[in-house]
C-alpha atoms as a PDB file:
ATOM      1  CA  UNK A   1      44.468-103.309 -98.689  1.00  0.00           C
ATOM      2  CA  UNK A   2      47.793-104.839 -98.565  1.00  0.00           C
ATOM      3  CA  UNK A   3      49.169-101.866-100.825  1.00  0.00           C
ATOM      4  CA  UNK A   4      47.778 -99.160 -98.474  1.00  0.00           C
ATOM      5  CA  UNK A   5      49.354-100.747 -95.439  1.00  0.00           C
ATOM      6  CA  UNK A   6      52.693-101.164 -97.151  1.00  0.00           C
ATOM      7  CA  UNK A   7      52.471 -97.390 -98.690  1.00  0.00           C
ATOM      8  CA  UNK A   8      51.710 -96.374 -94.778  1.00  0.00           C
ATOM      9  CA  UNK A   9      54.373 -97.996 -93.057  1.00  0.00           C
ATOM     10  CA  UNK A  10      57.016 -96.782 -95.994  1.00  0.00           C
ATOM     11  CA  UNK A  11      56.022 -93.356 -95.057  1.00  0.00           C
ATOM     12  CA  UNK A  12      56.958 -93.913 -91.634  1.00  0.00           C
ATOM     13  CA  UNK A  13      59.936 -95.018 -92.205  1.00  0.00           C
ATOM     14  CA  UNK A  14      60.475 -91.966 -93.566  1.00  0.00           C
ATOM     15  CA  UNK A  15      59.782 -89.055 -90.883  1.00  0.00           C
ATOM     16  CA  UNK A  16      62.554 -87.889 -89.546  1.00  0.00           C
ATOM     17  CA  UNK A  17      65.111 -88.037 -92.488  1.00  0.00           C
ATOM     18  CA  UNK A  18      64.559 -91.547 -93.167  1.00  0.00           C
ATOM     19  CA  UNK A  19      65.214 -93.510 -89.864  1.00  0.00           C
ATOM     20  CA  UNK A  20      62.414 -95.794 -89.118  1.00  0.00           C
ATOM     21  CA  UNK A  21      60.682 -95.122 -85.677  1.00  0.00           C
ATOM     22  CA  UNK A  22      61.259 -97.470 -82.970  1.00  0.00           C
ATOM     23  CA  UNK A  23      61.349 -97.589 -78.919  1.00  0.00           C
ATOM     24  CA  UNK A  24      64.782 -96.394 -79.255  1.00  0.00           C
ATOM     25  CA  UNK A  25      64.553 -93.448 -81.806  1.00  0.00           C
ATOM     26  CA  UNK A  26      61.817 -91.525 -81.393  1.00  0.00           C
ATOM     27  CA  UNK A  27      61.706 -88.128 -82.396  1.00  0.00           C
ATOM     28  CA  UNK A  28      61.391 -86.582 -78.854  1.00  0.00           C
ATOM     29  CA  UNK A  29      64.693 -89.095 -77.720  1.00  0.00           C
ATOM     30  CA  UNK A  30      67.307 -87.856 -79.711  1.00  0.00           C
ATOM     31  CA  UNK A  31      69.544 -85.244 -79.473  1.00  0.00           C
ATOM     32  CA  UNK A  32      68.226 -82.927 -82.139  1.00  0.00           C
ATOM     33  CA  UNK A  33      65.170 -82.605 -80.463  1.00  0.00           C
ATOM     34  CA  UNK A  34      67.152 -81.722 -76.641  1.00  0.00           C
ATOM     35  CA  UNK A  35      69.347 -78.730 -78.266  1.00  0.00           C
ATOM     36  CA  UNK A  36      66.023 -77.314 -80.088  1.00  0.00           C
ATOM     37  CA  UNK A  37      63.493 -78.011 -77.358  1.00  0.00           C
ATOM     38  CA  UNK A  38      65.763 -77.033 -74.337  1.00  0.00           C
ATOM     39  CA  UNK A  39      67.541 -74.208 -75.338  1.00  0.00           C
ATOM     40  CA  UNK A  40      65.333 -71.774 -73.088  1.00  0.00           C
ATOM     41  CA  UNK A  41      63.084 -70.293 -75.950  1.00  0.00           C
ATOM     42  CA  UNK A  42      59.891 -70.717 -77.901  1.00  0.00           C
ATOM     43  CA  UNK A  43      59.028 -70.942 -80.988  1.00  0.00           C
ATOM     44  CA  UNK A  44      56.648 -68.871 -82.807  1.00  0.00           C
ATOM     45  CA  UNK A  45      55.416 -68.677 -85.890  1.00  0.00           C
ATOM     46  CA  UNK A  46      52.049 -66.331 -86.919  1.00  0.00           C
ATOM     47  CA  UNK A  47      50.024 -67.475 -89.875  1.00  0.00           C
ATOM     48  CA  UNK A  48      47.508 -65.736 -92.060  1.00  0.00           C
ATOM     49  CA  UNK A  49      44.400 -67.045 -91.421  1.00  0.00           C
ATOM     50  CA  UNK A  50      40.850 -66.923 -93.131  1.00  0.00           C
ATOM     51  CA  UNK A  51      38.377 -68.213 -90.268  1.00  0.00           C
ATOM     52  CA  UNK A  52      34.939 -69.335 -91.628  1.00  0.00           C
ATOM     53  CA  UNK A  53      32.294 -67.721 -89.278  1.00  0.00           C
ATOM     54  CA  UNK A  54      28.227 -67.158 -89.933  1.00  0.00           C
ATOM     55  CA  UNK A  55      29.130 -68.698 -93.146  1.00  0.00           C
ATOM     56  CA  UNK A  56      31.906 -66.193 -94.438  1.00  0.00           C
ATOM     57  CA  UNK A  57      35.901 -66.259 -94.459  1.00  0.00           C
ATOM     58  CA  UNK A  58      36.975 -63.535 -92.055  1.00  0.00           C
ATOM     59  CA  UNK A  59      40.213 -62.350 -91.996  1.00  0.00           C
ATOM     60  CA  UNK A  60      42.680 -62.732 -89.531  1.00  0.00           C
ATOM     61  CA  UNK A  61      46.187 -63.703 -87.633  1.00  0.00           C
ATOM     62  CA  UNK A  62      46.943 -67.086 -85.793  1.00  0.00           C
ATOM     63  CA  UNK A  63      50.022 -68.063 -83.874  1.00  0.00           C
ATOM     64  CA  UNK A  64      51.234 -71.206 -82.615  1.00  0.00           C
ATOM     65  CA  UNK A  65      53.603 -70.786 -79.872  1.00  0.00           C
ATOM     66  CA  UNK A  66      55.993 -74.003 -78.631  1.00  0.00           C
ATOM     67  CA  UNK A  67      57.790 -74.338 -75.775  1.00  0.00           C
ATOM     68  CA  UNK A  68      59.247 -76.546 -73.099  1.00  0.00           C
ATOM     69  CA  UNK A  69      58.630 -75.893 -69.221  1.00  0.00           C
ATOM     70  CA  UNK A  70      58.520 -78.219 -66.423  1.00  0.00           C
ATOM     71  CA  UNK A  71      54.804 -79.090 -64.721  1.00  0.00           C
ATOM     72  CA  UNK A  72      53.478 -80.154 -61.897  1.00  0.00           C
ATOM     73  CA  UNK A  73      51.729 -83.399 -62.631  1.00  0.00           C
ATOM     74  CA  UNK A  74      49.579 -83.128 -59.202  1.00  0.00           C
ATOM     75  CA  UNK A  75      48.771 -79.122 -59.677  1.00  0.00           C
ATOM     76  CA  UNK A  76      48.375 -78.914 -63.092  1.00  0.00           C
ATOM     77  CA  UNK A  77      50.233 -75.200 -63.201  1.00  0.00           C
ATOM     78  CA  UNK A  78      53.732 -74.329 -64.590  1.00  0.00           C
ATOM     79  CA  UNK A  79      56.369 -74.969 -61.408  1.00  0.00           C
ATOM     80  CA  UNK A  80      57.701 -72.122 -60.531  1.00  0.00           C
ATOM     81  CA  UNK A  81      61.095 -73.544 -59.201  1.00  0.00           C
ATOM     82  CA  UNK A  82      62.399 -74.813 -62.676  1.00  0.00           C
ATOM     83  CA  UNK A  83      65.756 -75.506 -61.797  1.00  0.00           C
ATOM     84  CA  UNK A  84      65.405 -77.834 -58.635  1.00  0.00           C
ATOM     85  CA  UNK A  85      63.503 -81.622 -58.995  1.00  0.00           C
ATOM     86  CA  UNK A  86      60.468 -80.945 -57.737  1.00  0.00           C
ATOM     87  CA  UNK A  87      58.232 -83.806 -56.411  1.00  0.00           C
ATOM     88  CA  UNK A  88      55.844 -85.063 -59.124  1.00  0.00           C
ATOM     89  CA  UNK A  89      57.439 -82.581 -62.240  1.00  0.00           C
ATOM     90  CA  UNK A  90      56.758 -83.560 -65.782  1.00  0.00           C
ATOM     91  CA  UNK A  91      58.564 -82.176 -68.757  1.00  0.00           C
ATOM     92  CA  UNK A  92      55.997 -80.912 -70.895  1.00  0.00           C
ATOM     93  CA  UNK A  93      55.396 -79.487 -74.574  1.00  0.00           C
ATOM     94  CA  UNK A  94      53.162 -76.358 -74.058  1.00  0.00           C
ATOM     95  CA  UNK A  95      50.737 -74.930 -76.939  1.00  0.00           C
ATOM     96  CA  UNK A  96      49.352 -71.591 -76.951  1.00  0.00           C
ATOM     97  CA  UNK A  97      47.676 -71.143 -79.819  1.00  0.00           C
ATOM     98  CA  UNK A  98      45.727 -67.995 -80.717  1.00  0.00           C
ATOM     99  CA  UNK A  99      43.040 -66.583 -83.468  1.00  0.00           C
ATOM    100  CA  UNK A 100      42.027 -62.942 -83.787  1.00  0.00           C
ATOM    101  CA  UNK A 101      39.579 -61.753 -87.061  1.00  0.00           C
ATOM    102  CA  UNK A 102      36.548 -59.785 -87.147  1.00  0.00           C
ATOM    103  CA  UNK A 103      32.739 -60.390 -87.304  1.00  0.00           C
ATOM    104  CA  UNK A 104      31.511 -57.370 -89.104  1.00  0.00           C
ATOM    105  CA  UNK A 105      31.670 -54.425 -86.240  1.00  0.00           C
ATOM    106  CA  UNK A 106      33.225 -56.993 -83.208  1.00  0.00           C
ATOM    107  CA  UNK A 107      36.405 -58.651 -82.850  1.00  0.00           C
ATOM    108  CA  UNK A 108      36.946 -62.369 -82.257  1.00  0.00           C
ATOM    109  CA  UNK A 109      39.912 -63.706 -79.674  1.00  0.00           C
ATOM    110  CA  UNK A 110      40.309 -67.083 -78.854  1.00  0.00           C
ATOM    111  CA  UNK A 111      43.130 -69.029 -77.242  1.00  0.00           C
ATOM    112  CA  UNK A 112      43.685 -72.312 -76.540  1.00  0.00           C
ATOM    113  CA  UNK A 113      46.538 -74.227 -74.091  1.00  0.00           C
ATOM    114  CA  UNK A 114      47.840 -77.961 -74.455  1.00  0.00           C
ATOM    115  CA  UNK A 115      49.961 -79.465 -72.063  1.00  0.00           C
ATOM    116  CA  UNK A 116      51.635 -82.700 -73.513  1.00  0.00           C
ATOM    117  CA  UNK A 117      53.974 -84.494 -71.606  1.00  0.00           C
ATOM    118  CA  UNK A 118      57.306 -84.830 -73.811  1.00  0.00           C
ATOM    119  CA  UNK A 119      58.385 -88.756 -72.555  1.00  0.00           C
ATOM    120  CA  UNK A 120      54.983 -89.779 -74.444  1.00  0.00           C
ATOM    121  CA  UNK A 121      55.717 -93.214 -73.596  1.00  0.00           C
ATOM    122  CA  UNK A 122      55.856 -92.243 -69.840  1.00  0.00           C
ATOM    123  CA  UNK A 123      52.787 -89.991 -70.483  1.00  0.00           C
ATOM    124  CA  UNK A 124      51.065 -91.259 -73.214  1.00  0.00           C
ATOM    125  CA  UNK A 125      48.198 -88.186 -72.599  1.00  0.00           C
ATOM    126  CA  UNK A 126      48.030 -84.997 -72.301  1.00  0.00           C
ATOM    127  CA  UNK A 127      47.325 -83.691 -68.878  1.00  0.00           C
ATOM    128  CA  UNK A 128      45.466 -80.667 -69.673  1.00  0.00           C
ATOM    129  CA  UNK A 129      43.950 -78.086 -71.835  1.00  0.00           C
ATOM    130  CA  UNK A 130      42.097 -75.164 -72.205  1.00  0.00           C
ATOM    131  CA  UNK A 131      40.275 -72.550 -74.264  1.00  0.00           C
ATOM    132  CA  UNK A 132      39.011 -69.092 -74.104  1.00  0.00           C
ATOM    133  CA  UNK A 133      37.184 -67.170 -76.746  1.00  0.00           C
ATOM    134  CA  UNK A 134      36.066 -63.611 -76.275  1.00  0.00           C
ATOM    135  CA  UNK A 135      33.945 -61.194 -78.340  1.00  0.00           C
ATOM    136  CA  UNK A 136      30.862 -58.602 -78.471  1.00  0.00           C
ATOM    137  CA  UNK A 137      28.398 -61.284 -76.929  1.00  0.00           C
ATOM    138  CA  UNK A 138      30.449 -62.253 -74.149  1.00  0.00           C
ATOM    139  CA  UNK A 139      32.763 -64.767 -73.375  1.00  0.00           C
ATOM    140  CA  UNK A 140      33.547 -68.693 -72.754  1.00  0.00           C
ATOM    141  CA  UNK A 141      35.760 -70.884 -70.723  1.00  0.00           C
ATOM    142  CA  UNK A 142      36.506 -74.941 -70.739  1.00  0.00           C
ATOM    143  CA  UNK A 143      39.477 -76.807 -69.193  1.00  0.00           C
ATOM    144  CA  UNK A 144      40.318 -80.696 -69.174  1.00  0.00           C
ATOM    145  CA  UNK A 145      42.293 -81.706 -66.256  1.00  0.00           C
ATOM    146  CA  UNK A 146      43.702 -85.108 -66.740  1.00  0.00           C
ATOM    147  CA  UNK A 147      42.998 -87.428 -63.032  1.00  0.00           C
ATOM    148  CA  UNK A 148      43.273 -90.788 -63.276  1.00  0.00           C
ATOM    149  CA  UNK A 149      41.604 -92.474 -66.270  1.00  0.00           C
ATOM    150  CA  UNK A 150      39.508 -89.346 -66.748  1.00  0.00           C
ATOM    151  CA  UNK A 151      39.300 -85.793 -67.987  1.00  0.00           C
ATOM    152  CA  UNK A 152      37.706 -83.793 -65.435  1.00  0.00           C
ATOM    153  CA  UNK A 153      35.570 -80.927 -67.768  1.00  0.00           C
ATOM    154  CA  UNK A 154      34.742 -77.732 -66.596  1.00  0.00           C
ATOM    155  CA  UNK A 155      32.789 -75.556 -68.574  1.00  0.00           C
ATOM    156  CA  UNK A 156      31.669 -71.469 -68.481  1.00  0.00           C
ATOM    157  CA  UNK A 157      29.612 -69.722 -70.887  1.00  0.00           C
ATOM    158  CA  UNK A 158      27.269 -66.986 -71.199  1.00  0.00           C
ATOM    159  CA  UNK A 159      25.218 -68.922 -73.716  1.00  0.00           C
ATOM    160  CA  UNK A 160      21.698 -70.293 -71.321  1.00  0.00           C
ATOM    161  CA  UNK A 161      21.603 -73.516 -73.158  1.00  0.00           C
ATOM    162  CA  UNK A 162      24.960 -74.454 -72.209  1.00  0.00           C
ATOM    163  CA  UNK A 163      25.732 -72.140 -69.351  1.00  0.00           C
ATOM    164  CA  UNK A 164      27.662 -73.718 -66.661  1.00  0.00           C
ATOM    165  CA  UNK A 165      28.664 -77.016 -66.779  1.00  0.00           C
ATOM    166  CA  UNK A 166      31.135 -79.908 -64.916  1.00  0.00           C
ATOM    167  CA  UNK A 167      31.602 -83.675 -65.667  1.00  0.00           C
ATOM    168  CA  UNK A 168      34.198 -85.704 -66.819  1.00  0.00           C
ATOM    169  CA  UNK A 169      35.360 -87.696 -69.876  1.00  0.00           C
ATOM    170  CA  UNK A 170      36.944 -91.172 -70.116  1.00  0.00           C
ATOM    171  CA  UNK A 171      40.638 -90.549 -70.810  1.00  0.00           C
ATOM    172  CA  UNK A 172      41.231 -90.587 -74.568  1.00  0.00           C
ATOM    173  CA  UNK A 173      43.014 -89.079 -77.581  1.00  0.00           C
ATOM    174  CA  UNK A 174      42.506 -84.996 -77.016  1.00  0.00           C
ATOM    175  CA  UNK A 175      41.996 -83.738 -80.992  1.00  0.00           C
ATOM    176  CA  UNK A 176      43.756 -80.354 -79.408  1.00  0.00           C
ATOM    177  CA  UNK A 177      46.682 -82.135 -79.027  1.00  0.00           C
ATOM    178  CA  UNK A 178      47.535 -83.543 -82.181  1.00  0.00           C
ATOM    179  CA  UNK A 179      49.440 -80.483 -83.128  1.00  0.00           C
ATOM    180  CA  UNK A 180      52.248 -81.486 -80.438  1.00  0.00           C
ATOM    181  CA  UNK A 181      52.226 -84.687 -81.199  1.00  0.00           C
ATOM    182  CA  UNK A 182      53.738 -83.964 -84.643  1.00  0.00           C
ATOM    183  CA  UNK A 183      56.222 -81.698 -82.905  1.00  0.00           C
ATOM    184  CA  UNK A 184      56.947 -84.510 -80.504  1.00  0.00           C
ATOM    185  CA  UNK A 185      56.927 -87.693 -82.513  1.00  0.00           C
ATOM    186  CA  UNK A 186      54.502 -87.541 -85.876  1.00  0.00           C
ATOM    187  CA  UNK A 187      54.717 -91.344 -86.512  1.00  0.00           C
ATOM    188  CA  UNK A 188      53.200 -91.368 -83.510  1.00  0.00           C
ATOM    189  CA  UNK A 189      49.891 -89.621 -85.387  1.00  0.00           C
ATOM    190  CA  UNK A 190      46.446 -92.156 -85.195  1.00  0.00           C
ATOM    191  CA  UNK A 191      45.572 -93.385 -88.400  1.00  0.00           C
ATOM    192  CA  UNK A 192      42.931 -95.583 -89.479  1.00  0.00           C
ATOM    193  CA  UNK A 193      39.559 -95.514 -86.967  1.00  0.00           C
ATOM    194  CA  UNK A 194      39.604 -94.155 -83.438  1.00  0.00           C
ATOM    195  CA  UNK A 195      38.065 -92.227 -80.847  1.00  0.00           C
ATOM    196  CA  UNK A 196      38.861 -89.327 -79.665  1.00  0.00           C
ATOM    197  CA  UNK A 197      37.499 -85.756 -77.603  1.00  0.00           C
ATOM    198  CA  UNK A 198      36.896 -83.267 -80.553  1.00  0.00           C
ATOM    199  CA  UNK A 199      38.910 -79.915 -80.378  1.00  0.00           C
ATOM    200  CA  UNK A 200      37.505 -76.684 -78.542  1.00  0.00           C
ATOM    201  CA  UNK A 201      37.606 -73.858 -80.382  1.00  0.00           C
ATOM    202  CA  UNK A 202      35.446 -75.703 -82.948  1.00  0.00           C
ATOM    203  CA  UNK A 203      32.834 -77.345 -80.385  1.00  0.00           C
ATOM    204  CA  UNK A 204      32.248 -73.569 -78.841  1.00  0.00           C
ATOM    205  CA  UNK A 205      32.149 -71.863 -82.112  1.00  0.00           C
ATOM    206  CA  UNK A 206      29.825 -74.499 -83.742  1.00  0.00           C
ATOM    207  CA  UNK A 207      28.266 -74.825 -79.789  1.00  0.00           C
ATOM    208  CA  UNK A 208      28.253 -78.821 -80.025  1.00  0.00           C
ATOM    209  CA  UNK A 209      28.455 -81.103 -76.812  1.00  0.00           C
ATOM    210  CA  UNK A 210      32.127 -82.455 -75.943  1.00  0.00           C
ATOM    211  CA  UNK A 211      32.043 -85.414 -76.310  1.00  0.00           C
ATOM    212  CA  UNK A 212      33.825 -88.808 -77.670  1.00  0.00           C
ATOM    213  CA  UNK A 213      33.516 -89.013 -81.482  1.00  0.00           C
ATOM    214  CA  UNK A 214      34.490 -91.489 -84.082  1.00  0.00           C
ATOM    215  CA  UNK A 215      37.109 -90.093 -86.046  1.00  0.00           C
ATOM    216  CA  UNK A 216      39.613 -91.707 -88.646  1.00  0.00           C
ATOM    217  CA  UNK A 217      43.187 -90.082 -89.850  1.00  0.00           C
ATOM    218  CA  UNK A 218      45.217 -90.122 -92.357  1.00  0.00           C
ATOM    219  CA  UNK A 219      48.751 -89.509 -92.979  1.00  0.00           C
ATOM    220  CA  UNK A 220      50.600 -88.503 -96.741  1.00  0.00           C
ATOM    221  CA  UNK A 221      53.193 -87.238 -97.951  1.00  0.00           C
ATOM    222  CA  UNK A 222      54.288 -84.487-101.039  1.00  0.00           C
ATOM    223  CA  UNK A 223      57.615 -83.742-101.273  1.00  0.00           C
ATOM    224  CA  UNK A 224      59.165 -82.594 -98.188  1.00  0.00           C
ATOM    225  CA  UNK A 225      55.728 -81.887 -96.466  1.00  0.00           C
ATOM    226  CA  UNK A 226      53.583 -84.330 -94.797  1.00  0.00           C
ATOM    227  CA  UNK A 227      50.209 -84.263 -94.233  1.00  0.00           C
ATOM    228  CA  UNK A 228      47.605 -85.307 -91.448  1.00  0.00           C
ATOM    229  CA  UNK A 229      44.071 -85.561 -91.701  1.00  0.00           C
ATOM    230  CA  UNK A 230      41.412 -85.674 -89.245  1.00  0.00           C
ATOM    231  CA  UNK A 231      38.069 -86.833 -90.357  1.00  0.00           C
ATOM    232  CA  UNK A 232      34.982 -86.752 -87.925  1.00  0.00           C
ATOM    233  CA  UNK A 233      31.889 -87.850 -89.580  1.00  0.00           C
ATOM    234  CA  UNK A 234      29.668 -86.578 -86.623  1.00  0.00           C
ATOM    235  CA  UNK A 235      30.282 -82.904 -87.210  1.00  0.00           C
ATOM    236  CA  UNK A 236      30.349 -83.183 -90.650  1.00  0.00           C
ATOM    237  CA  UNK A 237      34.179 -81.893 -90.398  1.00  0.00           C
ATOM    238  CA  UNK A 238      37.819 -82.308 -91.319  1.00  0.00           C
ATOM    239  CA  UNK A 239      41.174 -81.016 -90.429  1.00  0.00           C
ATOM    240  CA  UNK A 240      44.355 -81.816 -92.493  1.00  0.00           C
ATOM    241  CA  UNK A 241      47.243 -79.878 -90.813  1.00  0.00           C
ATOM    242  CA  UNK A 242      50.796 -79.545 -93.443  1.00  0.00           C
ATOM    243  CA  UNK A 243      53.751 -79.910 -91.521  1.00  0.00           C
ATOM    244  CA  UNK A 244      57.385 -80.305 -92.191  1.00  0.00           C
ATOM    245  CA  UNK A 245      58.196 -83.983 -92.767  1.00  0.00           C
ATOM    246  CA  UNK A 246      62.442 -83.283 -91.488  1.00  0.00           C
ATOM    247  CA  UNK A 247      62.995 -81.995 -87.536  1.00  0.00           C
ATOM    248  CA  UNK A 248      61.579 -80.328 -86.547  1.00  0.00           C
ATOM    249  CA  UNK A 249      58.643 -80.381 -88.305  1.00  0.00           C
ATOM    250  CA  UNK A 250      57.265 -77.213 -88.302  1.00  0.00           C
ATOM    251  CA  UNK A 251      53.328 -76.537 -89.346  1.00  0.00           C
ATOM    252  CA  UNK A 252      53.138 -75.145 -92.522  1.00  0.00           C
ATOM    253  CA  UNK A 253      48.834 -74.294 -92.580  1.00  0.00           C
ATOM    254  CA  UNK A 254      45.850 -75.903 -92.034  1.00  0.00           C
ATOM    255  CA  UNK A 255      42.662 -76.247 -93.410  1.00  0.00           C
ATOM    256  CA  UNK A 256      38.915 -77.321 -92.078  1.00  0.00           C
ATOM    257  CA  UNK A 257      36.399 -77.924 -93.839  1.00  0.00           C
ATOM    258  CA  UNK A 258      32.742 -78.331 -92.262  1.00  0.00           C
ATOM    259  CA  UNK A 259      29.176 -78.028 -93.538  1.00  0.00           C
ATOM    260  CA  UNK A 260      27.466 -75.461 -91.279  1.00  0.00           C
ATOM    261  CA  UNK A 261      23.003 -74.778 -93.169  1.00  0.00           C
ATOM    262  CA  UNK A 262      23.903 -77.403 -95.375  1.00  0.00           C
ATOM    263  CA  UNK A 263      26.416 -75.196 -96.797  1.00  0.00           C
ATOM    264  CA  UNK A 264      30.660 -76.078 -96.976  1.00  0.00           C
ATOM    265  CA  UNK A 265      32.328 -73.589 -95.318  1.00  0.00           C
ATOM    266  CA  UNK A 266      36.202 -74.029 -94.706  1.00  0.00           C
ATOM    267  CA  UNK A 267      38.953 -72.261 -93.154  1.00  0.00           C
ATOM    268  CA  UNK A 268      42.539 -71.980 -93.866  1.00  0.00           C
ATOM    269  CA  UNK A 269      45.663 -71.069 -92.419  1.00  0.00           C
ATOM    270  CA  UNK A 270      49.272 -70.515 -93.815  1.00  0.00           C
ATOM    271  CA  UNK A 271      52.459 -70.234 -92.287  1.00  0.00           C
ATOM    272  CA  UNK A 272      54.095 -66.514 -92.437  1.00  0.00           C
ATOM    273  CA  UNK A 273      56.754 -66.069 -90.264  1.00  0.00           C
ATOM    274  CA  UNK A 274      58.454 -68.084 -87.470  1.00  0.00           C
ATOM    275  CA  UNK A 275      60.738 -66.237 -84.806  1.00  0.00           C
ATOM    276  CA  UNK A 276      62.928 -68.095 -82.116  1.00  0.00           C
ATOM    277  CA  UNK A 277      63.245 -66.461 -79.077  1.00  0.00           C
ATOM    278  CA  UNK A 278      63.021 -66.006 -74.832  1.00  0.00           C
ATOM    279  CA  UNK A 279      59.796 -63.560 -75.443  1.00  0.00           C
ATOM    280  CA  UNK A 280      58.840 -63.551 -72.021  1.00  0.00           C
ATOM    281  CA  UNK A 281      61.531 -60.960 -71.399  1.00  0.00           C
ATOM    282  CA  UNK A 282      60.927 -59.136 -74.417  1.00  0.00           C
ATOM    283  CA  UNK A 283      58.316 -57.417 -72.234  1.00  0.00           C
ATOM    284  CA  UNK A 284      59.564 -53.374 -72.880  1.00  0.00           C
ATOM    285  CA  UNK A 285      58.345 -51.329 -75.727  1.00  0.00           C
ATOM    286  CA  UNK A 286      61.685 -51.212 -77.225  1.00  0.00           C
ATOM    287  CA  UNK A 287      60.785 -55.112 -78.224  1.00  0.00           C
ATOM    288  CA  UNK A 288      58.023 -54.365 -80.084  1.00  0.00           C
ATOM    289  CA  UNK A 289      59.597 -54.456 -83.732  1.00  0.00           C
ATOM    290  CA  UNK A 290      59.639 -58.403 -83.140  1.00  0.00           C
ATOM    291  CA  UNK A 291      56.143 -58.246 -84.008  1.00  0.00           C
ATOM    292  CA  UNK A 292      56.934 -56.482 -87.252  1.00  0.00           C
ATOM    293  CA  UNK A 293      59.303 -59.850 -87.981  1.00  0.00           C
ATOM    294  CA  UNK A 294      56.206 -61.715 -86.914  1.00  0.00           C
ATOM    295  CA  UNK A 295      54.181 -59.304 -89.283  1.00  0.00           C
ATOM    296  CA  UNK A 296      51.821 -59.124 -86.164  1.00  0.00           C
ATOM    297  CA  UNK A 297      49.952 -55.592 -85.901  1.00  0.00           C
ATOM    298  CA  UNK A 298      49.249 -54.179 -82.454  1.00  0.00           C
ATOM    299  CA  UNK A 299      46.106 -55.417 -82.173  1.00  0.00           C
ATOM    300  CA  UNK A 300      47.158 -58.878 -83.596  1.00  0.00           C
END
């Protein structure tokens, strides 16, 4: 026991380029993190992905999109006066993270949103997040808003067993954001036993209840790669997410593993391309051989 505790905060020490974590170093305070974060652009970076559905790998494109903007703590909605100090702003790490494959004749789309305030000892949540998946059959909507010690849950979906649906959660560690929280400050990551809300897209696909789960995580390291896994027991599932283990600590894949008819299914993601730039005004059709650097098709 005394080994593994040692071995875990050695590997600590470590993120970053060796500087042990502290109140005053933290990833998201230093100035590495201000030129990449604040430079006015987004990252991207598209990943071929294999998504486990009715118990076969599907193939398919996911991107993870990262970028700074300022938010209104009391709205919950991007300000749209980003120069000026608005009343109640939060600097904020913004997710959108999308899937697209194919389920025999009908398409999948799903897209999820994570809000995570970047002064995570200010903010020590996130204030909000959303998914929506769309195919054939119809389509499905959630949100968490973040008010007071509680995540207010509203939920849409064409299915009649779970239908329409609004109540609220006892603020907690969001599994959705994990993924900016190694972007923000990975020694920050929960290891050991916890609780937490389990992660959208896979309580709608596998149409399970939100609720809090146990969970328990688990941080290594290989080389120059780190990474984090995410056991929980009740859905019979785990996520270990590869990331860079240097700033800025891009993800390099996933995989999840789950046992849907008794059966192990998994899915698995790698990284393929990453492209830095101001996309939202790379709206004209003379921008669209970016997506060929993204090796994104049209319909991807």
């Amino acid at each position: 026991m005394k080994s593994f505790v040692f071995m875990h905060l050695f590997l600590l020490t470590m993120i970053g380029g060796g500087c042990q974590q502290n109140s005053r170093d933290r990833t998201y305070e230093q100035e590495s993190f201000r030129q990449y974060w604040y430079a006015g652009k987004a990252e991207i970076n598209s990943y071929t992905l294999k998504q486990s559905r009715y118990g076969e790998p599907r193939e398919g494109k996911a991107v993870l999109i990262f970028v700074t903007e300022d938010f209104s703590k009391r709205k919950h909605v991007k300000l749209d006066d980003q120069s000026g100090d608005a009343p109640g702003k939060v600097s904020v790490l913004k997710l959108n993270f999308t899937k697209k494959f194919i389920t025999g004749i009908y398409p999948y789309s799903m897209m999820g949103s994570v809000f995570t305030p970047v002064d995570r000892e200010e903010y020590p949540n996130t204030l909000k997040t959303s998914m929506s998946a769309q195919e054939w059959c119809g389509q499905v909507f959630t949100q968490l808003n973040l008010r007071g010690d509680e995540f207010h849950v509203n939920s849409f979906s064409y299915f009649e067993q779970e239908g329409d649906a609004n109540f609220t959660l006892r603020k907690i560690l969001l599994e959705d954001e994990i993924w900016n929280i190694i972007r923000l400050d990975p020694a920050a990551l929960p290891t050991g036993r916890f609780e937490l809300i389990p992660g959208l897209f896979f309580t709608r696909l596998s149409h399970m209840s939100l609720k809090t789960e146990r969970a328990e995580g688990a941080l290594s390291q290989s080389g120059d790669k780190l990474s984090y896994t995410l056991s929980i027991p009740a859905q019979s599932r785990t996520l270990t997410i590869q990331f860079e283990k240097r700033f800025p600590h891009r993800i390099l894949g996933w995989k999840e593993q789950f046992i849907e008819r008794e059966i192990m299914q998994e899915t698995t993601a790698s990284l393929d391309k990453t492209l830095i730039t101001d996309y939202w005004t790379k709206n004209k059709n003379q921008f669209q051989y970016l997506r060929d650097s993204l090796n994104l098709s049209p319909t991807h």
